[in-house]
Protein backbone atom coordinates (compact mmCIF):
# COMPACT_ATOMS: atom_id res chain seq x y z
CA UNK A 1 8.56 -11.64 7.40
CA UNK A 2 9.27 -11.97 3.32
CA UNK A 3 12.85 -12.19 2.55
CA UNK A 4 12.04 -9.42 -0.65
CA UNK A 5 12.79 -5.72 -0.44
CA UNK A 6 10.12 -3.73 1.12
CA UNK A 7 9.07 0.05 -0.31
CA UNK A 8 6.02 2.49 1.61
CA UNK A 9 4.73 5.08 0.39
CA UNK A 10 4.37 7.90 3.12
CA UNK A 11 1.33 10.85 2.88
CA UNK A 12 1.86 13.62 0.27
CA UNK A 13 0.81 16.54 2.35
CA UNK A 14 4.33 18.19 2.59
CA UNK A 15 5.30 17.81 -1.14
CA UNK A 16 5.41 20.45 -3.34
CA UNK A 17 1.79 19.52 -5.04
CA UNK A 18 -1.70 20.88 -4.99
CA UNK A 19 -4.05 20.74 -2.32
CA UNK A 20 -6.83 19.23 -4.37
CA UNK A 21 -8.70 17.03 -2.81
CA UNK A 22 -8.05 14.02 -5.54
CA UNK A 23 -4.55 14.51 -5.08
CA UNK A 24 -4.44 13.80 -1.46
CA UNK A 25 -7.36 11.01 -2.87
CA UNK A 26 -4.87 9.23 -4.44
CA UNK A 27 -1.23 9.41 -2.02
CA UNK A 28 -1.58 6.38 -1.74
CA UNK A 29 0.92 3.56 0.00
CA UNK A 30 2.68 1.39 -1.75
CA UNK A 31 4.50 -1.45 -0.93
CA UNK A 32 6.54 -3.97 -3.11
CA UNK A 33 7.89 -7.10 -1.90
CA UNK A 34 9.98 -10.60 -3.63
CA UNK A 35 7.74 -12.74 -2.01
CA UNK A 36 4.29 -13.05 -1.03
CA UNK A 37 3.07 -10.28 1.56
CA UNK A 38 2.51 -11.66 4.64
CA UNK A 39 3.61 -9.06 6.78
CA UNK A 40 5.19 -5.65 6.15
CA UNK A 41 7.45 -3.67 8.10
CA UNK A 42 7.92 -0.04 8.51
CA UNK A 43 10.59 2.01 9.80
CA UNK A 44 10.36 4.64 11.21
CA UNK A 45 12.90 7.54 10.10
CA UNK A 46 14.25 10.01 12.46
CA UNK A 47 14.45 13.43 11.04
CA UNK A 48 18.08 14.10 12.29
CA UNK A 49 19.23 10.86 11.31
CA UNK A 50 22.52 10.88 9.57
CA UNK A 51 23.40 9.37 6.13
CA UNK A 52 25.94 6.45 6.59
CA UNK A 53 28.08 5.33 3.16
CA UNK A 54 30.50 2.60 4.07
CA UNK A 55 30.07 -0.49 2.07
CA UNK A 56 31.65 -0.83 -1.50
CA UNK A 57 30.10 -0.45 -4.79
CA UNK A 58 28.85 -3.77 -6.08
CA UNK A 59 29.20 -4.29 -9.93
CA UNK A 60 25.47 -3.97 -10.54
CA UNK A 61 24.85 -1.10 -8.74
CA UNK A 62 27.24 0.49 -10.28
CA UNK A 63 25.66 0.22 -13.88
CA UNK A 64 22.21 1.55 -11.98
CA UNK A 65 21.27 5.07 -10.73
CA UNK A 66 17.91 6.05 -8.64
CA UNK A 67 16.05 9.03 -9.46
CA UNK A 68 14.05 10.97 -7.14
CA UNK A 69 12.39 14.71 -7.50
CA UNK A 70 11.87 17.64 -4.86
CA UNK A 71 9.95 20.78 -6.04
CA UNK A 72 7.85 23.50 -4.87
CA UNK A 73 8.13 26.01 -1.87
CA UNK A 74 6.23 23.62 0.18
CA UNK A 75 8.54 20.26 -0.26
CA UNK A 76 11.54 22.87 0.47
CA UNK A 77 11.39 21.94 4.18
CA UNK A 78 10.24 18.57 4.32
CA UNK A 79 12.17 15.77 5.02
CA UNK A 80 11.01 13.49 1.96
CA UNK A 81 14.46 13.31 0.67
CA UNK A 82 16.49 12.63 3.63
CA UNK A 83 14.18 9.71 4.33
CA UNK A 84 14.26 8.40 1.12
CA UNK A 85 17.99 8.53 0.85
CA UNK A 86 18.67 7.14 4.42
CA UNK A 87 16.47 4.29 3.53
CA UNK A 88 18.01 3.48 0.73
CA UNK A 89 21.43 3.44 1.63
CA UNK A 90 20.94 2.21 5.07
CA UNK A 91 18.05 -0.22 4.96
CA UNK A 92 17.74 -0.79 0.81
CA UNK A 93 22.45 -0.97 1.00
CA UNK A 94 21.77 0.62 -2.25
CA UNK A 95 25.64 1.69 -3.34
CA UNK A 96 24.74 2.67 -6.66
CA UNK A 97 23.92 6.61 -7.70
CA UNK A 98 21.07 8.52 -5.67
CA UNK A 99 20.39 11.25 -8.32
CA UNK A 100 17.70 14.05 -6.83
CA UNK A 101 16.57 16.53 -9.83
CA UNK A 102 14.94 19.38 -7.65
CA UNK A 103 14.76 23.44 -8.09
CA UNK A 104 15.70 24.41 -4.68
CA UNK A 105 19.17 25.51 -3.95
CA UNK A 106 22.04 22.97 -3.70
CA UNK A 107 23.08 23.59 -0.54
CA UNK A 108 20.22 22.87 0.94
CA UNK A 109 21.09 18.66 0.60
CA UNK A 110 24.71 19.04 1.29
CA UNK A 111 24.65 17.32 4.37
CA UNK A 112 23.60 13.93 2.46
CA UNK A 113 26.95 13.80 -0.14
CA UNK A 114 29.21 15.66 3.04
CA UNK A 115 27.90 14.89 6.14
CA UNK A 116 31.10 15.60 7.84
CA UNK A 117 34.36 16.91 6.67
CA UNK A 118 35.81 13.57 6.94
CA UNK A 119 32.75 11.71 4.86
CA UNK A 120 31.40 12.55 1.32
CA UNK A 121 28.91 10.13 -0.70
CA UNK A 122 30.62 10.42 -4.17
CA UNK A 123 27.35 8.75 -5.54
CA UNK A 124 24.48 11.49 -4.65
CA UNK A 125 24.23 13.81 -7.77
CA UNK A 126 22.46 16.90 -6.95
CA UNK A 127 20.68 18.37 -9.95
CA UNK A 128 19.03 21.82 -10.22
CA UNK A 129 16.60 22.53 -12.91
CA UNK A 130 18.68 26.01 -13.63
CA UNK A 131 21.07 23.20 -15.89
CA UNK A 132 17.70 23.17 -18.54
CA UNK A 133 19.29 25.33 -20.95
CA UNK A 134 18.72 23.83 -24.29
CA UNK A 135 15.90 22.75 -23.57
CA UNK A 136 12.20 23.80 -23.69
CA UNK A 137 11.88 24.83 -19.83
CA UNK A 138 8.42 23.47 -18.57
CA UNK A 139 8.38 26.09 -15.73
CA UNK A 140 8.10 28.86 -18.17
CA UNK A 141 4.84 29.10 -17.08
CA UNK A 142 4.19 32.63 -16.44
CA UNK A 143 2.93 33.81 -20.29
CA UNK A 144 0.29 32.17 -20.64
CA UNK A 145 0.06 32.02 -24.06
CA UNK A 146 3.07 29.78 -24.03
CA UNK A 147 2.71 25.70 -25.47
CA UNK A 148 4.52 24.72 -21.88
CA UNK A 149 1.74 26.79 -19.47
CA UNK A 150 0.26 24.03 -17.26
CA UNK A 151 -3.07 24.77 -15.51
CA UNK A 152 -2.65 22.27 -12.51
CA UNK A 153 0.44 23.40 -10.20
CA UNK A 154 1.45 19.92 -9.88
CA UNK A 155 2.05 19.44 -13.65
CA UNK A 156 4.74 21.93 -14.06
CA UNK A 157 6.77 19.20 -11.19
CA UNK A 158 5.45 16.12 -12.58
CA UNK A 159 6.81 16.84 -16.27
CA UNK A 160 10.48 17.25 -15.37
CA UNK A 161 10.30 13.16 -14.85
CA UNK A 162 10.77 13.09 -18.71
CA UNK A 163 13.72 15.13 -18.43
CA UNK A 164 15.78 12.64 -16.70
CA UNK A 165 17.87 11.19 -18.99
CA UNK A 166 18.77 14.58 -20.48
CA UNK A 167 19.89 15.83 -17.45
CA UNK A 168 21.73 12.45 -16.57
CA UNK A 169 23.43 13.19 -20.09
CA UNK A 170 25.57 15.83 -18.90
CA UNK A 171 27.38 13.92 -16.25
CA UNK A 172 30.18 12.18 -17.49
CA UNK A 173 30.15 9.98 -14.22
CA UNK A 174 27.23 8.62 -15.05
CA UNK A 175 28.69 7.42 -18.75
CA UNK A 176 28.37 3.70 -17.36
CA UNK A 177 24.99 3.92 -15.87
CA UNK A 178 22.66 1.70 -18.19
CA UNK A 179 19.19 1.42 -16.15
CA UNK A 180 18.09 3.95 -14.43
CA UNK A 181 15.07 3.84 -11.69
CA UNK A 182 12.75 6.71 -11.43
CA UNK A 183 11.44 6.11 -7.75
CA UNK A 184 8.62 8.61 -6.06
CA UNK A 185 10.57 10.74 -3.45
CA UNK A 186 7.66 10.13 -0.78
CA UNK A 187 9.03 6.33 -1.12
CA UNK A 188 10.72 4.61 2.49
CA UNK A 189 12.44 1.41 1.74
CA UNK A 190 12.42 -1.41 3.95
CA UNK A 191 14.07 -4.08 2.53
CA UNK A 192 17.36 -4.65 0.65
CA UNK A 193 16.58 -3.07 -3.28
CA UNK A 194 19.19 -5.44 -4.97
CA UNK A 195 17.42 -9.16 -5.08
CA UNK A 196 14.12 -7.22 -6.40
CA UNK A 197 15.78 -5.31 -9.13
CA UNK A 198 17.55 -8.46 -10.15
CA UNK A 199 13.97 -10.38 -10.31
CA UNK A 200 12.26 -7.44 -12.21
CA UNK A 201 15.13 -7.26 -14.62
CA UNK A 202 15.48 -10.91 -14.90
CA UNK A 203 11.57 -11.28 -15.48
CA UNK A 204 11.24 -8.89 -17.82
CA UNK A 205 14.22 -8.46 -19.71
CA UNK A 206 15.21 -5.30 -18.88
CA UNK A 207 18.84 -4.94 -20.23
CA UNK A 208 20.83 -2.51 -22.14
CA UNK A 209 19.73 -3.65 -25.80
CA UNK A 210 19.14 -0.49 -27.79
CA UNK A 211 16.57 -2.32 -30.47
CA UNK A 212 13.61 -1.85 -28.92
CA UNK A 213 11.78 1.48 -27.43
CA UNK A 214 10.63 0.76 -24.19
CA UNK A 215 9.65 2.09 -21.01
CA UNK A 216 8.60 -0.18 -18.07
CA UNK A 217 5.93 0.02 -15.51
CA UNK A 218 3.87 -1.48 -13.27
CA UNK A 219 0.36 -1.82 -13.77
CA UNK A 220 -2.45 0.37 -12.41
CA UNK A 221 -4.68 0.83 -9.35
CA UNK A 222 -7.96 -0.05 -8.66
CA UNK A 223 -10.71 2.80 -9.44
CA UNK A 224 -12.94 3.59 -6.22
CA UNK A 225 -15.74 0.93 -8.10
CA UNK A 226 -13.48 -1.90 -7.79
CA UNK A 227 -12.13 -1.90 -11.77
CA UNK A 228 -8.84 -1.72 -12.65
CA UNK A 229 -7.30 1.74 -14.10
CA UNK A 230 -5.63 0.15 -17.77
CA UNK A 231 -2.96 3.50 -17.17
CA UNK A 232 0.36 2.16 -15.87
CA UNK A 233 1.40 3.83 -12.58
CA UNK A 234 3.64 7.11 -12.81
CA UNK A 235 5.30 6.85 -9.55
CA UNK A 236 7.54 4.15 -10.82
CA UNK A 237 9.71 3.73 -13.58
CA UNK A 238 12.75 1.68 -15.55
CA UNK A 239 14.51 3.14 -17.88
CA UNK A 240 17.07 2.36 -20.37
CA UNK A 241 19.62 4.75 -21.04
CA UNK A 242 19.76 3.07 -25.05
CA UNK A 243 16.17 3.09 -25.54
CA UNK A 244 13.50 4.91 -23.25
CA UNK A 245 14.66 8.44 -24.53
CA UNK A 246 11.94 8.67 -27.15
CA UNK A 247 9.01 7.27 -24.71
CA UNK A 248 10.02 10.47 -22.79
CA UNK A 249 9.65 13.01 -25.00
CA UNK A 250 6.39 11.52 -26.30
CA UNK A 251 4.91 11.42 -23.00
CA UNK A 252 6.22 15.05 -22.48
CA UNK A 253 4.45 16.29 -25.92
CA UNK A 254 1.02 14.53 -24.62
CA UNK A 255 1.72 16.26 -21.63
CA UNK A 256 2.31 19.78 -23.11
CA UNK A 257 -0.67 18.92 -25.66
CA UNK A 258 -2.93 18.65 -23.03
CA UNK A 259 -1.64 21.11 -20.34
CA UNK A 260 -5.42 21.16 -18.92
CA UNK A 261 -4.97 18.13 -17.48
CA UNK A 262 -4.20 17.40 -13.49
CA UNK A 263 -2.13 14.41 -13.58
CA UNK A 264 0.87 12.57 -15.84
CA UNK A 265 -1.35 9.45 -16.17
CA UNK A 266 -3.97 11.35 -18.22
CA UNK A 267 -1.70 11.79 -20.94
CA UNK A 268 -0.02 8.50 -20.14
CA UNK A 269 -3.32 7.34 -21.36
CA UNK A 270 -3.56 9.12 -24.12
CA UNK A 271 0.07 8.15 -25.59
CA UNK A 272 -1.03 4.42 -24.84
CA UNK A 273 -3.97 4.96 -27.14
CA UNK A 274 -2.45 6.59 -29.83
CA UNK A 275 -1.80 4.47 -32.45
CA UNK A 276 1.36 6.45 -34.30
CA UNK A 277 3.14 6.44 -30.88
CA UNK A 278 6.64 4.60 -31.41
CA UNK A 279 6.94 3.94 -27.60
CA UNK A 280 6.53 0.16 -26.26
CA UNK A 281 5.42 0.14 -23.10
CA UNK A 282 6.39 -3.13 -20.97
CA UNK A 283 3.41 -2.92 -18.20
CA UNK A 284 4.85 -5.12 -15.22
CA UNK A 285 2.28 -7.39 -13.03
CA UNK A 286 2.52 -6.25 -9.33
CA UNK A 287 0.71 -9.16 -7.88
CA UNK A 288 3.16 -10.20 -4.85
CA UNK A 289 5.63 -7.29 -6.18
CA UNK A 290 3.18 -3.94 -5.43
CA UNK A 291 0.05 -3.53 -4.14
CA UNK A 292 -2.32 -0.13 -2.85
């Protein structure tokens, strides 16, 4: 077995997405890995498994936060989250903050930060989407003559992903955070996070330096005809708290300019290929990292 950290990707069907059929296409698995992929190991994740949160908060953790998102009637009563979550404390020994951004009610996850009366998970931040005041809602959706109206269900979830930081802004426990991980909530770990997000930052400088505007992510899949896709996957992102603000909220406007379109990557592309764009984006290799 590699000594790296492990991630799968598990099936789509129960998240709150469209049933197109290029959706499901493209749920794909994922798996990243420190060293070269051999083998890969899955674990399987029983539904009523408990959350366990007994090891201390390492320094680096504590300066990263996971993101995650659960949305829609249909990812309501799924189990994405507790899976994701168990994994990651459990078999990733991730002790930094879990952060889930979702529109379903908050006591419907209180059993990961309290799972008894005697245990609470300081470090799992619930939020709801009901905190968007301020800003322009992207699930005002119902005039249609509104900027916001998205014609594809799945793009009124997918654009709340360049929200994060705003919403992570009105936390003062999260004033030390400095890179923050955007992570697919279908996503199982397998393998202990910390050694790859030391490698990834180490490789490609991610650190706290405000000078630049970056985003990073790792490159794209291969179309059905064998070629690669040039758009940067979605599903996975690094951000800097100092600088990644601004690649948000241009991604959002491409987004809201071209509300037509059925997935984030579309207007992903279109950002890359505008040539005003302020946005650097640092597109990370997956070769022995992630692969599809």
């Amino acid at each position: 077995m590699p000594n790296g950290l492990t991630f799968s990707h598990t099936k789509r069907s129960n998240r709150g997405r469209s049933n197109n059929s290029l959706v499901q296409k493209h749920a794909a698995r994922v798996f990243f890995t420190l060293a070269i992929v051999a083998l890969v190991l899955f674990f399987d994740i029983a539904d009523d498994t408990k959350p366990v949160f007994d090891f201390p908060l390492s320094s680096k953790n504590e300066k990263r936060a996971m993101v995650m998102m659960s949305m829609g009637e249909r990812a309501l009563n799924c189990t994405m989250v507790e899976r994701f979550y168990w994994s990651a404390r459990n078999i990733g020994k991730f002790d930094g903050w879990i952060i889930l951004l979702t529109d379903h009610p908050q006591w419907r996850y209180q059993k990961l930060w309290q799972p008894s009366h005697d245990k609470v998970d300081d470090k799992f931040i619930v939020f709801h989407t009901s905190l968007h005041n301020g800003m322009a809602d992207p699930l005002n959706y119902e005039n249609t003559t509104d900027r916001h109206c998205f014609k594809h269900d799945v793009m009124k979830f997918k654009v709340y992903k360049t929200y994060v930081l705003e919403y992570m802004a009105r936390d003062r426990r999260l004033d030390d955070v400095t890179l923050v991980y955007y992570l697919d909530v279908d996503i199982v770990f397998a393998k202990e996070v910390g050694p790859m997000f030391e490698e990834l930052e180490h490789r490609y400088h991610i650190t706290p330096d405000p000078s630049a505007t970056k985003l990073w992510m790792f490159e794209g899949t291969h179309w059905p005809n064998g070629t690669l896709n040039r758009i940067p996957q979605g599903g996975q992102l690094i951000m800097n708290r100092g600088n990644s603000q601004l690649c948000l909220e241009e991604w959002r406007q491409k987004m809201f300019d071209n509300n037509n379109d059925k997935f984030d990557q579309f207007a992903m592309g279109k950002l890359i290929d505008d040539t005003s764009r302020k946005c650097n984006f640092v597109v990370m290799l997956r070769k022995n990292i992630i692969s599809f």
